[in-house]
PDB file of N, CA and C in Angstrom:
ATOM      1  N   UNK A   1       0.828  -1.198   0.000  1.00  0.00           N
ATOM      2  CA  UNK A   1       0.000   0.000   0.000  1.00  0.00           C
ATOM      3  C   UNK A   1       0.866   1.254   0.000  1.00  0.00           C
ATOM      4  N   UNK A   2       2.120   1.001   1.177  1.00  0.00           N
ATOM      5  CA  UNK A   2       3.283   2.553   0.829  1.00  0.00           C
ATOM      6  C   UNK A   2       3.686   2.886  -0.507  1.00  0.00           C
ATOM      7  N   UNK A   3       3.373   1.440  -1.118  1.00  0.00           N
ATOM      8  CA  UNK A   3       4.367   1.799  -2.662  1.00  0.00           C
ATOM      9  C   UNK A   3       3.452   2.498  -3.233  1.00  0.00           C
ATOM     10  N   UNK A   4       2.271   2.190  -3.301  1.00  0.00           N
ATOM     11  CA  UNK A   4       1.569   2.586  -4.019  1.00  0.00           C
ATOM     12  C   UNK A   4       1.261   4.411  -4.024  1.00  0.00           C
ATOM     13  N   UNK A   5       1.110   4.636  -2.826  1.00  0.00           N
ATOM     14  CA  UNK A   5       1.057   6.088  -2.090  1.00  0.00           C
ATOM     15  C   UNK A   5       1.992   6.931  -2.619  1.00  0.00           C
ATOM     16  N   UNK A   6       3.396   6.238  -2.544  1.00  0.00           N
ATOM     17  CA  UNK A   6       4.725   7.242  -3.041  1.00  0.00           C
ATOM     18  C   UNK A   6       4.555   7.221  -4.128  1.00  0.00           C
ATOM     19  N   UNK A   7       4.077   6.413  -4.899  1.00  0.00           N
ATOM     20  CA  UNK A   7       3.985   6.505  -6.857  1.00  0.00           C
ATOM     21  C   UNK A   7       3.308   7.551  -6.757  1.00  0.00           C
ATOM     22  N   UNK A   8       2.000   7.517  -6.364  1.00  0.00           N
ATOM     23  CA  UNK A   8       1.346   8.592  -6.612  1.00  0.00           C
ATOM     24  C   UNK A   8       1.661  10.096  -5.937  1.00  0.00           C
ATOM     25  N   UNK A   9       2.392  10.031  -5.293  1.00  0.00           N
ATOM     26  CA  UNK A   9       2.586  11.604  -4.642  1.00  0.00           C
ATOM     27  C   UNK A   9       3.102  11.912  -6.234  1.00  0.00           C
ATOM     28  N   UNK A  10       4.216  10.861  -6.493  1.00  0.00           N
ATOM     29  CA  UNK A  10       5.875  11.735  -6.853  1.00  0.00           C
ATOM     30  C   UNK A  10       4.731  11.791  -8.667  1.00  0.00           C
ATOM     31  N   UNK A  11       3.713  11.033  -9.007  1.00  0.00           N
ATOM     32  CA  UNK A  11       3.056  11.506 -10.156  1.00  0.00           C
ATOM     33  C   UNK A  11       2.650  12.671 -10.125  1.00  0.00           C
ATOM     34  N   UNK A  12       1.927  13.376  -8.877  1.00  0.00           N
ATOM     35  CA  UNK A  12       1.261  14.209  -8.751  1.00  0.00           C
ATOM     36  C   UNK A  12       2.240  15.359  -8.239  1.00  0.00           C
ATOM     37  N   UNK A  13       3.489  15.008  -7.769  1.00  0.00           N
ATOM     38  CA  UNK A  13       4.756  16.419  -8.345  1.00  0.00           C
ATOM     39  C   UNK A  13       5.025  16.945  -9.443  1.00  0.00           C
ATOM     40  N   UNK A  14       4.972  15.729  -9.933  1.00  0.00           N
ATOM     41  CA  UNK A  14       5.541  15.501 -11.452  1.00  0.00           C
ATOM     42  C   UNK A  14       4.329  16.314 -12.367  1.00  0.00           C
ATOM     43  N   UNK A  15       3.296  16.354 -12.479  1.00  0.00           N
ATOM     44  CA  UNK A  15       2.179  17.205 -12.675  1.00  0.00           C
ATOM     45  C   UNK A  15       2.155  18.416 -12.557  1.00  0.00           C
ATOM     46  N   UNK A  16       2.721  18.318 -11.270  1.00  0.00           N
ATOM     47  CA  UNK A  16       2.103  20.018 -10.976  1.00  0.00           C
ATOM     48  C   UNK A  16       3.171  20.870 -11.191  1.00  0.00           C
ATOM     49  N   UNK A  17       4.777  20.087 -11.319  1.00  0.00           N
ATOM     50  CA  UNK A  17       6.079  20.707 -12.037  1.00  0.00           C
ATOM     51  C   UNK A  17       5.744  20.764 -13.411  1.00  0.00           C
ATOM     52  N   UNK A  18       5.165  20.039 -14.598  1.00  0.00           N
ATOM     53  CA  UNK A  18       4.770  20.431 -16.031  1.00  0.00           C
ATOM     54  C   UNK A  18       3.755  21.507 -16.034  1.00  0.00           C
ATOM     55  N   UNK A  19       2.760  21.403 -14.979  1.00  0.00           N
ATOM     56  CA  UNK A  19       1.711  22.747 -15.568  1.00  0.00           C
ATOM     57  C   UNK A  19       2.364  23.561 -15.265  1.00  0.00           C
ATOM     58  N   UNK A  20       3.223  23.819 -14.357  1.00  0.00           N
ATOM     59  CA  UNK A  20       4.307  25.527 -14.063  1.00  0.00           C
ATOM     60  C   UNK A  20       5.328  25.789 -14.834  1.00  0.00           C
ATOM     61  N   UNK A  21       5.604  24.454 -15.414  1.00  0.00           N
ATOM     62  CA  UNK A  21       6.128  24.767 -16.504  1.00  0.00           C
ATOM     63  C   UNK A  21       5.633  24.926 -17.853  1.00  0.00           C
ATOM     64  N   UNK A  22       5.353  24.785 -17.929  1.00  0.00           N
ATOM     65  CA  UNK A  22       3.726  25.256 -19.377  1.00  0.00           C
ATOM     66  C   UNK A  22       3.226  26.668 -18.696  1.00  0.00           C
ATOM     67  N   UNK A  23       2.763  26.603 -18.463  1.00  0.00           N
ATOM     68  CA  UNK A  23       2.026  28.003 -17.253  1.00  0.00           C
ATOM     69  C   UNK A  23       3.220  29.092 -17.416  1.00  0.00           C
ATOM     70  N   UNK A  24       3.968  28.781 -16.975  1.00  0.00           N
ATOM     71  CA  UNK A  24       4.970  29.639 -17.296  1.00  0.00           C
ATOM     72  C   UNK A  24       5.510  30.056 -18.659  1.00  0.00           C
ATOM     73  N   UNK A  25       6.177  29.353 -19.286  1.00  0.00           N
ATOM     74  CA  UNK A  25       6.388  29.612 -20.359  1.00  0.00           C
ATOM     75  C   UNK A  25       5.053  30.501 -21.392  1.00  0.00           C
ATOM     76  N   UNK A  26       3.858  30.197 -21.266  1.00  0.00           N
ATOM     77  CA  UNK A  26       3.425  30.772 -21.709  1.00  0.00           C
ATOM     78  C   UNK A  26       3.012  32.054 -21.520  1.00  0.00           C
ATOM     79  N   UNK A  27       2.473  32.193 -20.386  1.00  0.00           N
ATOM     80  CA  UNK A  27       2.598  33.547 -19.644  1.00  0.00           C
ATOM     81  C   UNK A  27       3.707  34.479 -20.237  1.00  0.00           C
ATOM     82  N   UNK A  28       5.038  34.266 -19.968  1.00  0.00           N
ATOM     83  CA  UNK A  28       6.202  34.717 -20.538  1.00  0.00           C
ATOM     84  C   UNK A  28       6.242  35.160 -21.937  1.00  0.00           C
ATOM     85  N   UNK A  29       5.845  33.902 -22.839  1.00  0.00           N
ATOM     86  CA  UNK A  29       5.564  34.132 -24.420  1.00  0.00           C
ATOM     87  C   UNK A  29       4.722  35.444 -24.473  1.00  0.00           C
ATOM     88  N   UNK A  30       3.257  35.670 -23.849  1.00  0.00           N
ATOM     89  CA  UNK A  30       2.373  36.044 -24.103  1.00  0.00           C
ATOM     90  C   UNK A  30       2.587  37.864 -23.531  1.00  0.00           C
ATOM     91  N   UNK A  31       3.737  38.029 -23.258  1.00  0.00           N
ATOM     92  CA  UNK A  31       4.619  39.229 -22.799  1.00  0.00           C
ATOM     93  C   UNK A  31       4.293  40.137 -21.103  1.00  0.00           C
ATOM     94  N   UNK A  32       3.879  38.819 -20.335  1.00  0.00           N
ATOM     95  CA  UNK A  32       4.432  39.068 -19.297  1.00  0.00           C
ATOM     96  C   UNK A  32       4.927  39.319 -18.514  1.00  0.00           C
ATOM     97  N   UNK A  33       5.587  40.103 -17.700  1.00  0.00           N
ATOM     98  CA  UNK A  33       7.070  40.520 -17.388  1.00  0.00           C
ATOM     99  C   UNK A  33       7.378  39.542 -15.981  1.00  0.00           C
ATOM    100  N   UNK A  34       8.756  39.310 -16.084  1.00  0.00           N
ATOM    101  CA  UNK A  34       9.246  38.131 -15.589  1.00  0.00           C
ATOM    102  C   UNK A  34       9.347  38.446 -13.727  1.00  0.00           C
ATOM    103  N   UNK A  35       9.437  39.540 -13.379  1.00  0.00           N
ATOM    104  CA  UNK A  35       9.192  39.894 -12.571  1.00  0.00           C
ATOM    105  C   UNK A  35       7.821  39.898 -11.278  1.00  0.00           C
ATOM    106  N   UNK A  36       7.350  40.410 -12.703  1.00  0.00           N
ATOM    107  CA  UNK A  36       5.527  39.907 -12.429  1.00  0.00           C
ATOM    108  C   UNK A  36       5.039  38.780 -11.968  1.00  0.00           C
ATOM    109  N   UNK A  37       5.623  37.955 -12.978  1.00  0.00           N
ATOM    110  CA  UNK A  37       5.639  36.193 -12.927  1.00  0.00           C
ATOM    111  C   UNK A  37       6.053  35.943 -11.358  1.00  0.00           C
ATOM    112  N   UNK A  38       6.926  36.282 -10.485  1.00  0.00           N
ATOM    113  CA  UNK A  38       7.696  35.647 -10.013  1.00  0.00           C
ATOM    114  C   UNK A  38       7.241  36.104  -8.614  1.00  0.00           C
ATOM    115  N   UNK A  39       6.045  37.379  -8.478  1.00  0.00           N
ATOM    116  CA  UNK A  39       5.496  37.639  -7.657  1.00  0.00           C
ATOM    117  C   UNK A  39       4.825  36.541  -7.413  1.00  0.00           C
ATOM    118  N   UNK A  40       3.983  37.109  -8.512  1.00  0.00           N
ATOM    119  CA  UNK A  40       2.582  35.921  -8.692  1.00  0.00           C
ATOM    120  C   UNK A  40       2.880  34.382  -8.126  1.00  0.00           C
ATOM    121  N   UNK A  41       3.918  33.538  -8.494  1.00  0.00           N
ATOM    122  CA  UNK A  41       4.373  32.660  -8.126  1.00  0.00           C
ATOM    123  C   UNK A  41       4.394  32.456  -6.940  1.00  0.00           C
ATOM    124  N   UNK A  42       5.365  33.385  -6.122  1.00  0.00           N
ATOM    125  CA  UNK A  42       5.603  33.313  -4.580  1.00  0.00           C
ATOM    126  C   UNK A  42       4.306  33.549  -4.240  1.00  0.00           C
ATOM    127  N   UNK A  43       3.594  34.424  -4.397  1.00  0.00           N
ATOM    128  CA  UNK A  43       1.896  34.913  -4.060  1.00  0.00           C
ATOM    129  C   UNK A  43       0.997  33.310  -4.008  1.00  0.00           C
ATOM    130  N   UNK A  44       1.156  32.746  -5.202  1.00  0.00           N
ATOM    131  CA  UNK A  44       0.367  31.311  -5.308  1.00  0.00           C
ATOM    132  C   UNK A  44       0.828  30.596  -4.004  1.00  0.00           C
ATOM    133  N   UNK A  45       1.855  30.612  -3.887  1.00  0.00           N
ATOM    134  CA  UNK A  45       3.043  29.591  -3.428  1.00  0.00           C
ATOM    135  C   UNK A  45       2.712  29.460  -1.384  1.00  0.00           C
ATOM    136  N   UNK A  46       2.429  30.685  -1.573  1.00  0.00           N
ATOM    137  CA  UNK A  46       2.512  31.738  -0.037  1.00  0.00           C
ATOM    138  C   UNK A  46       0.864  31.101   0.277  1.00  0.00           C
ATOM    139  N   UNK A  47       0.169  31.167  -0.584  1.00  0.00           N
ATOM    140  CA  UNK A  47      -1.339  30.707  -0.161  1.00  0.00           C
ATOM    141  C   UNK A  47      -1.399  29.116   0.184  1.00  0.00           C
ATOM    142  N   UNK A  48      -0.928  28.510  -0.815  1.00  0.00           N
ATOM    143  CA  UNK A  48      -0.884  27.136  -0.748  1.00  0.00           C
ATOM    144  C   UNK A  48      -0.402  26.748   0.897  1.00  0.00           C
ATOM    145  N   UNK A  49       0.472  26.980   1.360  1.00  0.00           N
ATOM    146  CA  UNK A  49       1.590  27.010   1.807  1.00  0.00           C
ATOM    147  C   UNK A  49       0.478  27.298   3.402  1.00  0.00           C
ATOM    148  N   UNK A  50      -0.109  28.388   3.315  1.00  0.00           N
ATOM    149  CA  UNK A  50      -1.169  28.968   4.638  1.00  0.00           C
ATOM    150  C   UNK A  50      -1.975  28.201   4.421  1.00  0.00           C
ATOM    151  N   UNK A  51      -2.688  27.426   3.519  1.00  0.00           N
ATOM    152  CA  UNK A  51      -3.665  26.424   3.693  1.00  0.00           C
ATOM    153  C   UNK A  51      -3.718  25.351   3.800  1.00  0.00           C
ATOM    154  N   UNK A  52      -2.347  25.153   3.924  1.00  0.00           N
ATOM    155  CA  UNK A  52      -2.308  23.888   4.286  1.00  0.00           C
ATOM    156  C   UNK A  52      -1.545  24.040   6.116  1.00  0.00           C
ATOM    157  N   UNK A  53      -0.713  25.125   6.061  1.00  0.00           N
ATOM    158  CA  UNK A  53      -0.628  25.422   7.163  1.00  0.00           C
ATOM    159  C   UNK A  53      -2.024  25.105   8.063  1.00  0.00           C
ATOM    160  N   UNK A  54      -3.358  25.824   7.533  1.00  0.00           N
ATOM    161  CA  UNK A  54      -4.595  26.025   8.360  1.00  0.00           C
ATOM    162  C   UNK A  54      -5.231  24.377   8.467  1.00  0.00           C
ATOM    163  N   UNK A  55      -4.943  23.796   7.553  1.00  0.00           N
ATOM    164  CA  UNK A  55      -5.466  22.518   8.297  1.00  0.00           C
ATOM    165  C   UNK A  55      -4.687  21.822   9.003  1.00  0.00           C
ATOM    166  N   UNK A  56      -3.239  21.502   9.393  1.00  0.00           N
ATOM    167  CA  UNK A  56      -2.270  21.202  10.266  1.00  0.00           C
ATOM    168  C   UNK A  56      -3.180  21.884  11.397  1.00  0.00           C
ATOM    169  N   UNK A  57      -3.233  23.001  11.233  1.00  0.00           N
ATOM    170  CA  UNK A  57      -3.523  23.792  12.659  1.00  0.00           C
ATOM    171  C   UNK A  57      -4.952  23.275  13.599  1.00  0.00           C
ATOM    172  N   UNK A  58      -5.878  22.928  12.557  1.00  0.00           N
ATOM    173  CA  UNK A  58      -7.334  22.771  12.734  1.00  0.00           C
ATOM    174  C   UNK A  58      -7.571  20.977  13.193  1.00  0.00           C
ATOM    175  N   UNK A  59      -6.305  20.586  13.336  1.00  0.00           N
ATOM    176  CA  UNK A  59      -6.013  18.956  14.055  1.00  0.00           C
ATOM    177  C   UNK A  59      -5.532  18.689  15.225  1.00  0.00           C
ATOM    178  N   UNK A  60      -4.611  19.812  15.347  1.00  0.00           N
ATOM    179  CA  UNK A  60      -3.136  19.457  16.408  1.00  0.00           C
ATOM    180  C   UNK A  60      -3.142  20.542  17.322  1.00  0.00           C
ATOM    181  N   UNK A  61      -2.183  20.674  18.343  1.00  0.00           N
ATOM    182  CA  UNK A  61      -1.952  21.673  19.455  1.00  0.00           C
ATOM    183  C   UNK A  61      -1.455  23.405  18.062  1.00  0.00           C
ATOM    184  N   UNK A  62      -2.544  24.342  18.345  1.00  0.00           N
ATOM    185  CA  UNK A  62      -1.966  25.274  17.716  1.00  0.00           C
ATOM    186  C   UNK A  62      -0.350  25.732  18.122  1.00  0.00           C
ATOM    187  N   UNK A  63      -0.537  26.365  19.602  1.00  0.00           N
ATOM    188  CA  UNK A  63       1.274  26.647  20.186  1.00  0.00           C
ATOM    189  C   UNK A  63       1.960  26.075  19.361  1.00  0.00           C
ATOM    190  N   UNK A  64       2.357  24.740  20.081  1.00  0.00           N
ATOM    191  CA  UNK A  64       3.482  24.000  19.223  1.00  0.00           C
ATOM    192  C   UNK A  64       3.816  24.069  18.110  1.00  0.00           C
ATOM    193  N   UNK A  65       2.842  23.923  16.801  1.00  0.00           N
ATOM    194  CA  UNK A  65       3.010  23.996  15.588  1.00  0.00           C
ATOM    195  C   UNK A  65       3.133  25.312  15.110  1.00  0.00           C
ATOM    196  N   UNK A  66       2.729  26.025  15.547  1.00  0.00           N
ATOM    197  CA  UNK A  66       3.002  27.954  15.507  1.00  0.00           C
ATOM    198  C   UNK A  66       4.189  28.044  15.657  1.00  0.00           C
ATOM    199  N   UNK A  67       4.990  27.762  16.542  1.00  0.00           N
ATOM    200  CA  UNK A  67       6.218  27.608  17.082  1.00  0.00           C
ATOM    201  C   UNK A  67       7.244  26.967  15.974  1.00  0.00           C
ATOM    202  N   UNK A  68       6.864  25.517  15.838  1.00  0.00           N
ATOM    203  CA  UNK A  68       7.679  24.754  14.685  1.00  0.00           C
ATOM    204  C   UNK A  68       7.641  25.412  13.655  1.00  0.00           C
ATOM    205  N   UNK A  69       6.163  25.820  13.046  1.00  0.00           N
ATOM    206  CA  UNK A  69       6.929  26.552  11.939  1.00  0.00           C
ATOM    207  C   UNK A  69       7.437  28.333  11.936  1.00  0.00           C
ATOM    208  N   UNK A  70       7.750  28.455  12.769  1.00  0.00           N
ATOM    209  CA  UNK A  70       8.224  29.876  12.921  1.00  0.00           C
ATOM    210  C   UNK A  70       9.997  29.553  12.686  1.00  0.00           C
ATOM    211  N   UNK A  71       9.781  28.539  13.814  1.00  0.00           N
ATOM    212  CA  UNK A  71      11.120  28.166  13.583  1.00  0.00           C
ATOM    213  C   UNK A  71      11.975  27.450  12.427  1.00  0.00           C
ATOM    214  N   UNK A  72      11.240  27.023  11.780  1.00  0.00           N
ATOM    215  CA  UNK A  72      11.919  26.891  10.315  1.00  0.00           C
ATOM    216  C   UNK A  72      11.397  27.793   9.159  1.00  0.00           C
ATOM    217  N   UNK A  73      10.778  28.767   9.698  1.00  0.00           N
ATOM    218  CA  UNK A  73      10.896  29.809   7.904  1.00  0.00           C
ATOM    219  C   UNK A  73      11.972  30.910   8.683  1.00  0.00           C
ATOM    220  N   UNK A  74      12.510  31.079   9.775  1.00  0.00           N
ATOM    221  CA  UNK A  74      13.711  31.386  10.290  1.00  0.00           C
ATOM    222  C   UNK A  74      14.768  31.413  10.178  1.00  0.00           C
ATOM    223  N   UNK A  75      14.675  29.559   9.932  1.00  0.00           N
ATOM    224  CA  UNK A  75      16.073  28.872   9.669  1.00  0.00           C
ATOM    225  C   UNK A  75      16.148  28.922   8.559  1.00  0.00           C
ATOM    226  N   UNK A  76      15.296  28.686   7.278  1.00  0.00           N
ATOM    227  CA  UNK A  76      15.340  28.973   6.102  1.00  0.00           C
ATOM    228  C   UNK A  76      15.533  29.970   5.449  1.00  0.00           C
ATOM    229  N   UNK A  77      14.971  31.495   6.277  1.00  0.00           N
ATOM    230  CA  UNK A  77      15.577  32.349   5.774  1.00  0.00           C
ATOM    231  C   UNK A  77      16.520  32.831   5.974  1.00  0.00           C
TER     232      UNK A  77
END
């Protein structure tokens, strides 16, 4: 059943790395400015990122996990 699970994540990376790459490129073609793009991106990126944050949160001890991830967009940045 694990095998099966990891096939499918790493398909469904693999997906969502071709539409950003299509997505992109065209955007770009279509005279976009690359800058723009790259907001927008982090902007997508930044939402995803809080919503999934918000359901972590809506399971588990808020503190703690407030905490954990404070502490690694810290360390990361």
């Amino acid at each position: 059943m694990m095998i099966n699970t990891t096939s499918q994540v790493m398909i469904a990376i693999q997906f969502i790395y071709a539409v950003m790459s299509i997505s992109s490129r065209a955007a770009l073609l279509k005279g976009m400015s690359p800058r723009v793009f790259v907001v927008y991106r982090q902007a997508m990126a930044t939402l995803a990122i809080l919503h999934q944050l918000s359901i972590s949160l809506s399971k588990h001890n808020h503190i703690v996990l407030i905490l954990r991830y404070t502490k690694i967009l810290f360390l990361l940045h």
